[in-house]
Protein backbone atom coordinates (compact mmCIF):
# COMPACT_ATOMS: atom_id res chain seq x y z
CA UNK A 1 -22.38 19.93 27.31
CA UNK A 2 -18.78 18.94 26.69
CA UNK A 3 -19.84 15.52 27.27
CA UNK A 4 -22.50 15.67 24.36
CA UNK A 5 -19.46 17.97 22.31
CA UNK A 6 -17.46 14.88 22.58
CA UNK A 7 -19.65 12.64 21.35
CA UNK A 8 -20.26 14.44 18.68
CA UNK A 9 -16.66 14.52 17.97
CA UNK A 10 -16.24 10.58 17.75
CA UNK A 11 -19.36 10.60 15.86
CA UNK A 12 -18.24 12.49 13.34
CA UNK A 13 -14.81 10.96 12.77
CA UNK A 14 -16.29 7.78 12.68
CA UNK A 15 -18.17 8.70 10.05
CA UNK A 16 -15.21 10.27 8.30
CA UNK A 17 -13.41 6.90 8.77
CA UNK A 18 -16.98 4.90 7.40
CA UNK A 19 -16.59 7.46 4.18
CA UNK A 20 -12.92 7.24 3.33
CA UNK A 21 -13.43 3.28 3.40
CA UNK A 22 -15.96 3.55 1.02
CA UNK A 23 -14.45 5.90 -1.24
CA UNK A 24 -11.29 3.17 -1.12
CA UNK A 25 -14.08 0.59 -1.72
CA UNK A 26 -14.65 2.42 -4.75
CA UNK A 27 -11.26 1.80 -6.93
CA UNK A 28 -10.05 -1.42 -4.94
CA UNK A 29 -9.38 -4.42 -6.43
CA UNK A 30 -11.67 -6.98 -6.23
CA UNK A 31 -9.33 -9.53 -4.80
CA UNK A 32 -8.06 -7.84 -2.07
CA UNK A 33 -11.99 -6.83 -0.94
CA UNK A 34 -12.57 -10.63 -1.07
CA UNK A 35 -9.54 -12.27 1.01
CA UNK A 36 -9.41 -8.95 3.55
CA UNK A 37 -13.07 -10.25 4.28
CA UNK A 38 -11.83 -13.81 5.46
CA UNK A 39 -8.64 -12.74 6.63
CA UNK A 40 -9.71 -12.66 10.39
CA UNK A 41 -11.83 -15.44 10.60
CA UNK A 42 -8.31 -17.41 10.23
CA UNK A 43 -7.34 -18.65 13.51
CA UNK A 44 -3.01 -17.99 13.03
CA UNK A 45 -3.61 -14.94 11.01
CA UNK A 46 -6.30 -13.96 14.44
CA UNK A 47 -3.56 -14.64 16.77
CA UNK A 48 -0.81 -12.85 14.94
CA UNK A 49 -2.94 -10.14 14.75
CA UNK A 50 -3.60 -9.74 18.71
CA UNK A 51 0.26 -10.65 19.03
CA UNK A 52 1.09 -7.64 16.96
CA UNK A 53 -1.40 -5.19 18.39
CA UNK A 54 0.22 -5.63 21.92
CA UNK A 55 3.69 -5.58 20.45
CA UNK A 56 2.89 -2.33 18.86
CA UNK A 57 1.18 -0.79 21.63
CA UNK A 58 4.03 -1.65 23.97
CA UNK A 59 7.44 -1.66 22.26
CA UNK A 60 7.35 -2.20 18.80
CA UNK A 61 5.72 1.68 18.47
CA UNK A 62 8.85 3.24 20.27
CA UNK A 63 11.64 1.27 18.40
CA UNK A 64 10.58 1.83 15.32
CA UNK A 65 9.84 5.81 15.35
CA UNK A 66 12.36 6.22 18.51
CA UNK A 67 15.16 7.17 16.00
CA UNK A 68 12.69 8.56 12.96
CA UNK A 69 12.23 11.68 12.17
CA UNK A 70 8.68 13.22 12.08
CA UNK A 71 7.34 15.28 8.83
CA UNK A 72 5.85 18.44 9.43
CA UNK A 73 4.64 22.00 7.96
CA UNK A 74 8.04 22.67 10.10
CA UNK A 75 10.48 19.69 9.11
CA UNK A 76 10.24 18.52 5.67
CA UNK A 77 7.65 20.71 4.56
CA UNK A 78 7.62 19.58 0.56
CA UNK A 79 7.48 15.86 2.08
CA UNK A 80 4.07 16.91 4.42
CA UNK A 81 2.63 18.93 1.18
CA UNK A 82 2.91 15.77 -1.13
CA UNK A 83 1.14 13.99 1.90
CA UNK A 84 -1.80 16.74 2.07
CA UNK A 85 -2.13 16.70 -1.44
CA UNK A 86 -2.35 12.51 -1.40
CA UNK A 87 -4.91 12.74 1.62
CA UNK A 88 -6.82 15.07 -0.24
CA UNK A 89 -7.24 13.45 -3.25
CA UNK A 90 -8.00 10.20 -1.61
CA UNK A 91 -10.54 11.87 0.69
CA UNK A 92 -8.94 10.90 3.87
CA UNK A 93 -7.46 12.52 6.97
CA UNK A 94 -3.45 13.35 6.67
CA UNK A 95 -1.47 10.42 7.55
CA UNK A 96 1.71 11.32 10.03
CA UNK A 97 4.06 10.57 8.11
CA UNK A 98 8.60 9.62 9.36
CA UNK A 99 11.69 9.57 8.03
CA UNK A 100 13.72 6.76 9.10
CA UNK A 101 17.01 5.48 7.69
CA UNK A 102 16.36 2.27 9.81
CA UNK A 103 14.21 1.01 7.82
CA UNK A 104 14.74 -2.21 5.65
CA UNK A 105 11.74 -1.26 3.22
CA UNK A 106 11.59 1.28 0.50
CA UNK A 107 8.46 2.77 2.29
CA UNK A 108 5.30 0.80 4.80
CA UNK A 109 2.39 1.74 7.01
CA UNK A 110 2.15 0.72 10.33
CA UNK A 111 0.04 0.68 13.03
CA UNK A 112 -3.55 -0.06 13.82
CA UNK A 113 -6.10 1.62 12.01
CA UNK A 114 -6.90 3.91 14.41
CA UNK A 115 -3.19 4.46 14.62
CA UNK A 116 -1.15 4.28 11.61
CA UNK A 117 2.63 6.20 10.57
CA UNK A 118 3.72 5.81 7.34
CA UNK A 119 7.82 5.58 7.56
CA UNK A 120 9.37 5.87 4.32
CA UNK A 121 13.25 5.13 3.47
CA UNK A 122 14.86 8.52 3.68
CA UNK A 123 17.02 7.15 0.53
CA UNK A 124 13.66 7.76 -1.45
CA UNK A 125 14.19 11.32 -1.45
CA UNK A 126 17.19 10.72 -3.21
CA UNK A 127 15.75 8.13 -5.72
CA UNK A 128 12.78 9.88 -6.54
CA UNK A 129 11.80 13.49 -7.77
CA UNK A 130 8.86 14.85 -6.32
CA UNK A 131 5.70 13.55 -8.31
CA UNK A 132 7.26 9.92 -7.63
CA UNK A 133 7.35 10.27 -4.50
CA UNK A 134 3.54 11.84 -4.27
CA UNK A 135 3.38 8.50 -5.84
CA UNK A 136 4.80 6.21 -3.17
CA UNK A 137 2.92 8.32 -0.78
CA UNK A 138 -0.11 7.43 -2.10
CA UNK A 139 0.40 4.04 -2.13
CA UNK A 140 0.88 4.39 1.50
CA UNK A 141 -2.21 6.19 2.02
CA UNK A 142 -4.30 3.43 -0.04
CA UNK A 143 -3.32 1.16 2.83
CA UNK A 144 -4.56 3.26 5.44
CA UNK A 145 -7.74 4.09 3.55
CA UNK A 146 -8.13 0.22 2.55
CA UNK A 147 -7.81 -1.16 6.35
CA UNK A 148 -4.94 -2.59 5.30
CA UNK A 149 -2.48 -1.52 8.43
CA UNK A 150 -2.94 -3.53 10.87
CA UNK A 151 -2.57 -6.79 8.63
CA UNK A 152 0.25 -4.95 6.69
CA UNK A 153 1.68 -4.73 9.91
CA UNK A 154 1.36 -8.20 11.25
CA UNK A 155 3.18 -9.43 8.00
CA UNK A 156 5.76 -7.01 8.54
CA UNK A 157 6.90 -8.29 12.38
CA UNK A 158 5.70 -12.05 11.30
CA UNK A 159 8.39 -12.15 8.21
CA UNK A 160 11.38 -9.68 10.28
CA UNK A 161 10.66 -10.87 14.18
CA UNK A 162 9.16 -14.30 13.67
CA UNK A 163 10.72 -14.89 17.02
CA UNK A 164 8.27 -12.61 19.22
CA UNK A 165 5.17 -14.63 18.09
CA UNK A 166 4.02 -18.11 18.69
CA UNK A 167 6.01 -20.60 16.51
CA UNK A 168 2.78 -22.67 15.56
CA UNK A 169 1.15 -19.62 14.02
CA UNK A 170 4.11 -17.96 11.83
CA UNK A 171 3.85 -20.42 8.80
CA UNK A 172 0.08 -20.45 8.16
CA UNK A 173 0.12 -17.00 8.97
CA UNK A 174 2.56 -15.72 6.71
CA UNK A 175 1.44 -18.06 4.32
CA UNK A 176 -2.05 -16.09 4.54
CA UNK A 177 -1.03 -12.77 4.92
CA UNK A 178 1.15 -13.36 1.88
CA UNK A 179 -1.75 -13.99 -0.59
CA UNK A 180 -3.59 -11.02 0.50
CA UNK A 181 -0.79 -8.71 0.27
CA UNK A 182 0.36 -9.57 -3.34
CA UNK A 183 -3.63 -8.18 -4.01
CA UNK A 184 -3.76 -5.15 -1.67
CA UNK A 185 -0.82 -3.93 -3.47
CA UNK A 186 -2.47 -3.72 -6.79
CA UNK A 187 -4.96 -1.76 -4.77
CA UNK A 188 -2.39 0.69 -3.59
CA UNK A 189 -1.25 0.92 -6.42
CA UNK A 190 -4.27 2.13 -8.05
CA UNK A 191 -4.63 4.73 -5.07
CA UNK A 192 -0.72 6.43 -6.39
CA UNK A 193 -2.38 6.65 -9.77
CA UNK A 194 -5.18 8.53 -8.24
CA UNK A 195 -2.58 10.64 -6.10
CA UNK A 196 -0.74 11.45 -9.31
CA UNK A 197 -3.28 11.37 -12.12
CA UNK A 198 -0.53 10.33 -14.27
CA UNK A 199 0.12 7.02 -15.35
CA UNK A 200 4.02 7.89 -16.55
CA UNK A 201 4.80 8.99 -13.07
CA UNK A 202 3.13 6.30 -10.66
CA UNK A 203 4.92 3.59 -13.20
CA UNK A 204 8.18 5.35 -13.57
CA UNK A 205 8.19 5.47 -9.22
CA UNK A 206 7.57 1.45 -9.31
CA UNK A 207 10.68 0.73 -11.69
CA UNK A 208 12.78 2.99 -10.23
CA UNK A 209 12.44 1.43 -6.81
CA UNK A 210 12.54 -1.94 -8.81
CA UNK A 211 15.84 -1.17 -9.96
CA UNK A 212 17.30 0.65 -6.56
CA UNK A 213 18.97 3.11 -9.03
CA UNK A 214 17.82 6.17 -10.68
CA UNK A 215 20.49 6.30 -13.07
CA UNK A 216 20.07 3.20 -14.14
CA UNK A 217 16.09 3.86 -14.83
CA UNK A 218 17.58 6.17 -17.49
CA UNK A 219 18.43 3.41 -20.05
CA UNK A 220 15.40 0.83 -18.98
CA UNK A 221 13.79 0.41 -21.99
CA UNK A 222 10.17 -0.05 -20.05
CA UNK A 223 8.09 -1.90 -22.84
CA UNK A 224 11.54 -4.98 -22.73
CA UNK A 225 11.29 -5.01 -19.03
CA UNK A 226 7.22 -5.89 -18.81
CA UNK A 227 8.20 -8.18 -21.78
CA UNK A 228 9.48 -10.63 -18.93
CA UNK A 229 6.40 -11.19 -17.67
CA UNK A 230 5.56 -13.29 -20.82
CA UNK A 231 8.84 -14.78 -20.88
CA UNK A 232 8.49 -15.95 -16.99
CA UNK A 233 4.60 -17.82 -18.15
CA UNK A 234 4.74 -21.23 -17.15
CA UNK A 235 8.15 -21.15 -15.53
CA UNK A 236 9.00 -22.04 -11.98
CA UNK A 237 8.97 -18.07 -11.43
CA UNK A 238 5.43 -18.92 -10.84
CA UNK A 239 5.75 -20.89 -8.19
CA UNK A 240 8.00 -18.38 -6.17
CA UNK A 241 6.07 -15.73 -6.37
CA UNK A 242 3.50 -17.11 -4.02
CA UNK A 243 6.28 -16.94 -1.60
CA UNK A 244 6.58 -12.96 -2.21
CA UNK A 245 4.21 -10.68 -0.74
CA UNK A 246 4.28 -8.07 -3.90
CA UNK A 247 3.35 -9.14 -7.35
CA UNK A 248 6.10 -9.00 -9.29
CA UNK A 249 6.67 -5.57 -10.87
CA UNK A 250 5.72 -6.05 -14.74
CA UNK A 251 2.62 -7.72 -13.28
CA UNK A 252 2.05 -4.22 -10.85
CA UNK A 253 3.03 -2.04 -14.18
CA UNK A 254 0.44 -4.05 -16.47
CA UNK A 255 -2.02 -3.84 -13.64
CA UNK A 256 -1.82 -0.43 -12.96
CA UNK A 257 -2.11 -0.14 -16.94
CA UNK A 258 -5.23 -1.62 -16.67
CA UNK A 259 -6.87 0.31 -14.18
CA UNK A 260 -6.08 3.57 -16.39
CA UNK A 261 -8.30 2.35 -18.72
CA UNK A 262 -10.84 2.00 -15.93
CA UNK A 263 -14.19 4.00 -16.28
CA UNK A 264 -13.62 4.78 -12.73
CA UNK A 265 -10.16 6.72 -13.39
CA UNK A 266 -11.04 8.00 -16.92
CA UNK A 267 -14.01 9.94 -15.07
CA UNK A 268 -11.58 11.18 -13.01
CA UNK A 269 -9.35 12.38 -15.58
CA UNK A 270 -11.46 14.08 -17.64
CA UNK A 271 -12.19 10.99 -20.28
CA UNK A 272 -15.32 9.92 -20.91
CA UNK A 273 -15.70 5.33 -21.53
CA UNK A 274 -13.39 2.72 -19.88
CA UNK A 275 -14.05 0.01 -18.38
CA UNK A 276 -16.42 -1.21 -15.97
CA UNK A 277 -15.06 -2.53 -12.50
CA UNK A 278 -15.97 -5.77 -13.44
CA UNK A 279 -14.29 -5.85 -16.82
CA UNK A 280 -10.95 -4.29 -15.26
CA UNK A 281 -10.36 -6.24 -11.91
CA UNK A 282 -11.02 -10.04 -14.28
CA UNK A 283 -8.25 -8.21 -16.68
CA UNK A 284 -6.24 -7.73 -13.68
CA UNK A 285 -7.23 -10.96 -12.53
CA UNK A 286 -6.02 -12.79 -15.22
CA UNK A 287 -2.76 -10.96 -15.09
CA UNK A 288 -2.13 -12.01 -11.35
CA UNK A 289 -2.79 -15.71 -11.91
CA UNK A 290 -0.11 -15.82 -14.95
């Protein structure tokens, strides 16, 4: 009987997993659906993928969260509300979710998918007032409900430990990994608009970790900033950004712009029209090939 329970169990949180993935499948960009596809049919990006696992399973895992601090109904409770209300919204289970000063990024999920922590910068509490940080939580969850971790991951310890993995594979790799991040962010990003329902907050949390500085986000004049991105057409900024693995941020404002006009989130708001998926990921499209 508790054998049968069991199974049950697993059967049902598989199916969970199976639902959540579609539900992402549902507002994710097109791009990112069509390069994660390939990704592990790519012999380097295959390897540092294995490499990573292992790491993770044996040491990276214990470095990483050894001097966190974990978010609970108990410790941090506003910080594990915002991330119920996220997982809610996104239709997925509630992500564990650290606090670590350690950490070189703003915020990142890692893991496997059957294992994933988001660790977030525990100078974003600072930075950001609540709703922006429901924001960058979301974005956080998107990854996990995306299938994004494991990959996200593997960029992470490829770009900041290149040193732990086969020489051979860390170029093509990165290279790889790269291209397919700069897309599964605009994804992520549409999954904080869906956390927040508000287009004002999910842009003003990008720009303010743009900038690093909340008081300077008081005299950004928004509309001059996203400006750049026509001044930057045709330059050698171009060229560099295929070196980044975000888009850069007017591109990720203009995007997320985009997808607000989406019959997908206008349904979800309350608005009738939009545009079709179709229509809104060759808009975005067109925006990340600029």
């Amino acid at each position: 009987m508790v054998d049968l329970d069991f199974q049950r169990y697993i059967e049902r949180r598989k199916g969970a997993r199976e639902a959540a993935t579609r539900e992402g499948a549902a507002y994710a960009y097109a791009g990112d659906l069509r390069v994660l596809r390939t990704l592990d049919r790519l012999r380097p990006v295959r390897l540092a993928i294995e490499a990573t696992v292992r790491m993770w399973k044996t040491v990276a895992r214990a470095e990483l969260l050894g001097t966190a601090v974990k978010v609970s109904p108990a410790q941090f409770p506003h910080i594990h509300q915002l991330a119920v209300t996220c997982a809610e919204k996104l239709h997925i289970a509630v992500p564990t979710v650290y606090i670590s000063p350690a950490l070189a990024l703003n915020a990142h999920t890692f893991g496997t998918e059957e294992d994933a922590y988001i660790v977030l910068n525990g100078m974003l509490v600072d930075h950001l007032n609540e709703p922006e940080l429901a924001s960058v939580i979301g974005h956080e969850c998107g990854h996990i409900q995306n299938n994004h971790v494991v990959f996200s991951t593997a960029l992470y310890y490829l770009v900041h430990f290149a040193n732990r993995f086969v020489k051979w594979v860390v170029a093509p790799a990165v290279i790889a990994l790269q291209g397919w991040s700069r897309r599964a962010e605009i994804t992520c990003d549409r999954a904080s608009l869906l956390c927040t329902r508000n287009l004002d907050v999910s842009t003003a949390a990008l720009l303010k970790l743009a900038l690093g500085s909340q008081r300077l986000y008081k005299d950004l004049n928004v509309e001059a900033f996203l400006a750049q991105l026509d001044e930057s057409k045709g330059g050698p900024g171009k060229y560099t950004e295929l070196l980044k693995d975000h888009p850069y941020v007017p591109k990720r404002v203009q995007a997320l712009r985009v997808f607000a006009e989406s019959a997908y989130y206008r349904r979800l708001s309350g608005q009738e029209g939009g545009l079709s998926a179709l229509e809104c990921d060759a808009k975005v499209a067109e925006l990340l090939s600029q």
